[in-house]
Protein backbone atom coordinates (compact mmCIF):
# COMPACT_ATOMS: atom_id res chain seq x y z
CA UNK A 1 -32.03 30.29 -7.12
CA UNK A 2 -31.15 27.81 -9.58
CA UNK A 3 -34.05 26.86 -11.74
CA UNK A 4 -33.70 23.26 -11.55
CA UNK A 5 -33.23 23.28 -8.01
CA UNK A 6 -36.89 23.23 -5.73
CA UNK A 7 -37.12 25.50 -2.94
CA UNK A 8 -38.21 22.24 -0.20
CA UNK A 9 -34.39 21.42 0.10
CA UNK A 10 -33.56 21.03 3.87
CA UNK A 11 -29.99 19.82 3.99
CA UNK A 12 -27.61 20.59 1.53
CA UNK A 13 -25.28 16.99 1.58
CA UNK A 14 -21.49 18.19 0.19
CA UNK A 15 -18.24 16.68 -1.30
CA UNK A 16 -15.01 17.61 -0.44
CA UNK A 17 -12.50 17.53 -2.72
CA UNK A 18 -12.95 20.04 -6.07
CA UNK A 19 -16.18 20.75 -4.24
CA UNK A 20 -15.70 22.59 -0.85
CA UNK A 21 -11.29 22.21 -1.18
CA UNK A 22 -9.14 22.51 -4.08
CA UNK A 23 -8.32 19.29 -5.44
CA UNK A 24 -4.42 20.46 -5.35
CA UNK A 25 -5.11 20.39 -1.25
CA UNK A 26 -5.84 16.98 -0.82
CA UNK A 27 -2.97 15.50 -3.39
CA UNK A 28 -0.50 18.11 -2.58
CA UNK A 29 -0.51 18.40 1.03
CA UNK A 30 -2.73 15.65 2.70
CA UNK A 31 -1.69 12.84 1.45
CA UNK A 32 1.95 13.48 1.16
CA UNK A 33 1.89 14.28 4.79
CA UNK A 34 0.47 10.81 5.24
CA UNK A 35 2.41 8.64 3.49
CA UNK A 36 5.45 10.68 5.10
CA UNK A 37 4.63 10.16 8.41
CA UNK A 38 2.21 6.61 8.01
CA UNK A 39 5.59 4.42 8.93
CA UNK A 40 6.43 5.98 12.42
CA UNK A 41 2.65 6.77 13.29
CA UNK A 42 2.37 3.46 12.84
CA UNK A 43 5.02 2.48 14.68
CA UNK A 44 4.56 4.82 17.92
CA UNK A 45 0.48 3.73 18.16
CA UNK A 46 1.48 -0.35 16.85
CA UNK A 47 0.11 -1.77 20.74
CA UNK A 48 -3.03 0.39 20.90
CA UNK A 49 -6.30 -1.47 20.40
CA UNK A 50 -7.46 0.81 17.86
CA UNK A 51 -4.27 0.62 15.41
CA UNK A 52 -4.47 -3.20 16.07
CA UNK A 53 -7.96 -3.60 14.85
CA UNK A 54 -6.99 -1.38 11.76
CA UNK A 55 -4.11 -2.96 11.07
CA UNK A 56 -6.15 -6.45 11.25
CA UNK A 57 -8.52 -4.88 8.81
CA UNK A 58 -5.94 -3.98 6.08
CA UNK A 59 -4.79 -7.15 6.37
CA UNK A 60 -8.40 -8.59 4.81
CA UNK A 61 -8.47 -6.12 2.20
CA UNK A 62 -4.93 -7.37 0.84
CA UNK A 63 -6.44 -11.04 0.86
CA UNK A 64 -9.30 -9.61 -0.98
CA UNK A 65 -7.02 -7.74 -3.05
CA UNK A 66 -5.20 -10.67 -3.73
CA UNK A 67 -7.86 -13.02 -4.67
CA UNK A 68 -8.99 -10.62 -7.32
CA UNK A 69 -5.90 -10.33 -9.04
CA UNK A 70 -4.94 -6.78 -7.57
CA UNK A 71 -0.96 -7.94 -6.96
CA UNK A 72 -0.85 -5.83 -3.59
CA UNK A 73 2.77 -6.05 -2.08
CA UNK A 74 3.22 -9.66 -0.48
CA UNK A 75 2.21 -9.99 3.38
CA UNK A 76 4.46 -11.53 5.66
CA UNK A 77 2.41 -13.71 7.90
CA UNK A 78 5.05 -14.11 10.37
CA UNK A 79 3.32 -12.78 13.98
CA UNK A 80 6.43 -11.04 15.31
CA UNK A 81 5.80 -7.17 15.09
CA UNK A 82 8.33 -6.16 12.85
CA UNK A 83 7.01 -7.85 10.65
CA UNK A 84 3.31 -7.04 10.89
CA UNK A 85 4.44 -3.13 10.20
CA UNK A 86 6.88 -3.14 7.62
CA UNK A 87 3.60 -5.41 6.06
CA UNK A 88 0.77 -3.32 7.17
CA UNK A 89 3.41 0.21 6.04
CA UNK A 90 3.98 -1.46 2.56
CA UNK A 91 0.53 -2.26 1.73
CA UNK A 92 -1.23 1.03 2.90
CA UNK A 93 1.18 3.22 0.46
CA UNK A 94 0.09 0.86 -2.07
CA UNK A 95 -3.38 1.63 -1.26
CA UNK A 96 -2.63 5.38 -1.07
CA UNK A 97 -0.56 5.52 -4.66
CA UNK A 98 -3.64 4.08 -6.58
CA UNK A 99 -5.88 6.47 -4.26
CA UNK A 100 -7.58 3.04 -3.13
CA UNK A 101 -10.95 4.25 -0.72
CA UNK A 102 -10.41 1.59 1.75
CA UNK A 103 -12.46 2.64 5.68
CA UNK A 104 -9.49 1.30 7.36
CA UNK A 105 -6.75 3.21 5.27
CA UNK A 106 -8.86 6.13 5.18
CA UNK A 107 -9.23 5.63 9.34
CA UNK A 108 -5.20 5.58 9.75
CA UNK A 109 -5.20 8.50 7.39
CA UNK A 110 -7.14 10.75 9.71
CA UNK A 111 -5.49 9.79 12.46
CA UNK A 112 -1.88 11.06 11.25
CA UNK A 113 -3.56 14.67 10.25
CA UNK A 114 -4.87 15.05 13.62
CA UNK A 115 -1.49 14.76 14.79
CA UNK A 116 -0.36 17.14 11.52
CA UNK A 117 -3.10 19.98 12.36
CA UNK A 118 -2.77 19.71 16.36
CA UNK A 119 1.15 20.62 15.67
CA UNK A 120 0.29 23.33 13.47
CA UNK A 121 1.69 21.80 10.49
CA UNK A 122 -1.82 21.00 8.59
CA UNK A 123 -4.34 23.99 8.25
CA UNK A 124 -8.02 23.13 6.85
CA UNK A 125 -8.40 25.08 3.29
CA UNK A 126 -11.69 25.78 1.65
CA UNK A 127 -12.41 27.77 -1.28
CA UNK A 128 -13.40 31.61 -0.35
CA UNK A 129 -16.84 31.18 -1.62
CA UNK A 130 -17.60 28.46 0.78
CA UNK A 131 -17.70 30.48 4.68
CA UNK A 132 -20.15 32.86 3.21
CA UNK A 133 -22.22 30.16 1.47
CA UNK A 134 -22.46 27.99 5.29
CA UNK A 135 -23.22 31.24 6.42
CA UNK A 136 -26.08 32.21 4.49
CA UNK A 137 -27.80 28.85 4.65
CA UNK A 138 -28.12 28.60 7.95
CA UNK A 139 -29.68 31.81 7.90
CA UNK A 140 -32.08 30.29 5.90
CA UNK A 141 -32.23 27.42 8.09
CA UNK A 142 -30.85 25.15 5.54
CA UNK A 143 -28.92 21.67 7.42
CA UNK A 144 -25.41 21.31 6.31
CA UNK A 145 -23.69 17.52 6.00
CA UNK A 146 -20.53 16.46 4.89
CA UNK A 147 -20.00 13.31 2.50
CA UNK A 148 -16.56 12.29 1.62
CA UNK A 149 -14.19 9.30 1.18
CA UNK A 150 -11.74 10.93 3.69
CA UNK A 151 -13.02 9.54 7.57
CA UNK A 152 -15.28 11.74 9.41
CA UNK A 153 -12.13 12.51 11.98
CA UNK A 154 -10.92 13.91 8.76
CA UNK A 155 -13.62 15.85 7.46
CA UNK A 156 -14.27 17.72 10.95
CA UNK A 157 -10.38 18.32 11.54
CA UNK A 158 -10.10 20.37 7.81
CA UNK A 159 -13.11 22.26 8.50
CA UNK A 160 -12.52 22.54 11.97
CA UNK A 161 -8.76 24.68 11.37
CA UNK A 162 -9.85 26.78 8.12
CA UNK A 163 -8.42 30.60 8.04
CA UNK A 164 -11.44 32.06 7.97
CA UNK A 165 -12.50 30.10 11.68
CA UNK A 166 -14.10 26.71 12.68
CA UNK A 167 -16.98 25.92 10.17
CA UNK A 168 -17.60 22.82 12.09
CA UNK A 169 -20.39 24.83 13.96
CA UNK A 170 -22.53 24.96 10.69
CA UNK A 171 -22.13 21.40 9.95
CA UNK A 172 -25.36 19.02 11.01
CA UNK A 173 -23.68 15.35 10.12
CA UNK A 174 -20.72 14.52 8.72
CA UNK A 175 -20.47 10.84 6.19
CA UNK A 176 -17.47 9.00 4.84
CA UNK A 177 -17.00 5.92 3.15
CA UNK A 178 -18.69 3.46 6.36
CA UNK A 179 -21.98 4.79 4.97
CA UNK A 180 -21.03 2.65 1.43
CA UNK A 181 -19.25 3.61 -1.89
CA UNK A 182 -20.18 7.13 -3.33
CA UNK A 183 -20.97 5.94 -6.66
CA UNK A 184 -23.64 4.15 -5.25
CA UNK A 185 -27.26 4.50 -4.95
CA UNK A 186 -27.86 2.85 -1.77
CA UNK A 187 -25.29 4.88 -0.32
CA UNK A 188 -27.47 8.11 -0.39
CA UNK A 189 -30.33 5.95 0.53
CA UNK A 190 -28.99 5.19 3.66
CA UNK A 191 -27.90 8.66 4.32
CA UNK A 192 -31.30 10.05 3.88
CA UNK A 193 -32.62 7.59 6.36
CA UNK A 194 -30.38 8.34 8.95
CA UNK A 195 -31.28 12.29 8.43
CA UNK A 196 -34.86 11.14 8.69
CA UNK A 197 -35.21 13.05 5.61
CA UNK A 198 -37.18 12.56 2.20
CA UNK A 199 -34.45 12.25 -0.44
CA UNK A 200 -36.01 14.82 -2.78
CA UNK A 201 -35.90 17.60 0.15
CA UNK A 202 -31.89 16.67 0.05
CA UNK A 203 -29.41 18.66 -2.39
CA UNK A 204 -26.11 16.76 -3.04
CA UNK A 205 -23.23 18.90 -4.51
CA UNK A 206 -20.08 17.09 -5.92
CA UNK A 207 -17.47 17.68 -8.42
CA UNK A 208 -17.92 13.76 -9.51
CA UNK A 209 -20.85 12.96 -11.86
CA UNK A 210 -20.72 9.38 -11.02
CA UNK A 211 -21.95 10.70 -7.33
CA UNK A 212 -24.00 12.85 -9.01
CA UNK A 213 -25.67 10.38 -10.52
CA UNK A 214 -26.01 7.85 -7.91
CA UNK A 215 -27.52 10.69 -5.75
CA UNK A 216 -29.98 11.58 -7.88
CA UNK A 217 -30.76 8.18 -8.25
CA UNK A 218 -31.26 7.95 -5.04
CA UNK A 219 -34.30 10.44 -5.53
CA UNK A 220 -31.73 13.06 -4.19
CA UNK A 221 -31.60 16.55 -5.80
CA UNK A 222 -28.25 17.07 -7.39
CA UNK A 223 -25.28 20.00 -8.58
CA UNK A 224 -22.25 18.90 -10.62
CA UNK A 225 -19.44 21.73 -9.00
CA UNK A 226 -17.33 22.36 -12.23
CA UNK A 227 -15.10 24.78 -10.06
CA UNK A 228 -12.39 24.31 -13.06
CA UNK A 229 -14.35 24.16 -15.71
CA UNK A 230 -13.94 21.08 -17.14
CA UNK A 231 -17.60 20.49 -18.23
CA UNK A 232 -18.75 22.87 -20.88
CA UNK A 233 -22.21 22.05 -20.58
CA UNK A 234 -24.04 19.60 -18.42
CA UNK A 235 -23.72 15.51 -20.24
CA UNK A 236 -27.56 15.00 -18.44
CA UNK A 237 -30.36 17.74 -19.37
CA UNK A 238 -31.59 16.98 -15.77
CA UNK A 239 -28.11 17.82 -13.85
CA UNK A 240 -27.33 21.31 -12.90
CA UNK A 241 -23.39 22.86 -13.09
CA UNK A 242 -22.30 25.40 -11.04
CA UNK A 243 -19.02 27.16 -10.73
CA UNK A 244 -19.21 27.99 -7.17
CA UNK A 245 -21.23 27.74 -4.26
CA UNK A 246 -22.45 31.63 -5.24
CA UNK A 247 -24.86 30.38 -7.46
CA UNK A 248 -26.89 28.39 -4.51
CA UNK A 249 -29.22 29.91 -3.06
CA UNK A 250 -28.86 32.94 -2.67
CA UNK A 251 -32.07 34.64 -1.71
């Protein structure tokens, strides 16, 4: 066991990206199949209630986005529907090239990988390390959650299709980005509450130290996962690195 790490954890809270999947995953092969296939998803789903009220949404953010200056593509405020997608297409893969973490872009997002992993063409990948690690922590009756940017219909489809079989079994709660920013304290404040848990019996592991930060100053115990090794040694004498998820908890 880690030395910095207290034995009274009960849920083990993870990251996703460079922390349970390689980074090369998510920019390689999730979000290109997005952005490939946002303009006809979009265009199929356009009368359901649900796309409406995302689509409504998005539209906010890019008067948000421009009050502050951001220079998102203009919106045409013309009602006809045409125009309302060729708006709502433009402005989402200008969200998705600056890797903006916006609910309702990250809620459309999910939606075209369900469609990508029910037709076989998306398959969940974690690294090897992390089957056995779910594994062995439930043994030792350890909860597992999820805490990402990606939506939660995201998070449970990737683990859900992985090689090795469904890890979606092991996981207790999954977390995205409706919870609050993950460089943000409150953020793990409010995910402790819902767990009805003490922070302190809570270890967050992310590749991020911003999140590891804000956890921890959320009273959460925290990892930084340097899976390709970017940190030498750790830039806070109180955070812990790890390489993989063999190094937790073991015994």
């Amino acid at each position: 066991m880690l030395p910095a790490i207290k034995s009274q954890v009960r849920i083990i809270l993870l990251d996703i990206e460079g922390t349970t999947t390689p980074v090369d995953f998510v920019y390689q092969t999730l979000f290109p199949y997005a952005s490939r296939n946002l303009e006809s998803y979009i265009r199929e789903h356009f009368h359901e209630p649900e796309i409406i009220s995302l689509i409504q949404y998005l539209q906010i953010q890019h008067q948000i986005d421009e009050r502050q200056g951001l220079q998102p593509p203009a919106w045409d405020d013309r009602p006809d529907d045409e125009s309302r997608l060729h708006s709502s297409v433009a402005y989402s893969q200008w969200l998705m090239a600056k890797d903006r973490k916006c609910t309702a872009l990250k809620s459309l997002q999910g939606k075209i990988w369900q469609e990508g992993y029910a037709s076989g063409e998306l398959r969940g990948l974690v690294y090897a390390d992390v089957p056995p690690a779910f594994e062995r922590w439930r043994q030792q009756k350890r909860q597992i959650c999820i805490y990402s940017s990606g939506s939660v219909l995201a998070q449970q489809l990737l683990f859900h299709s992985v090689a090795s079989g469904d890890l979606t079994p092991y996981i207790a709660g999954f977390f995205d980005t409706r919870v609050g920013s993950k460089t943000q304290a409150e953020s793990y404040v409010k995910i402790a509450e819902s767990l009805a848990c003490n922070p302190c019996n809570i270890l967050f592991i992310s590749d991020t130290m911003k999140e590891v930060k804000a956890a921890h100053e959320a009273g959460m115990q925290a990892i930084l996962c340097d899976r390709d090794l970017k940190a030498s040694q750790s830039p806070e004498a109180n955070i812990v690195i790890i390489r993989s998820f063999d190094e937790v908890f073991l015994d």
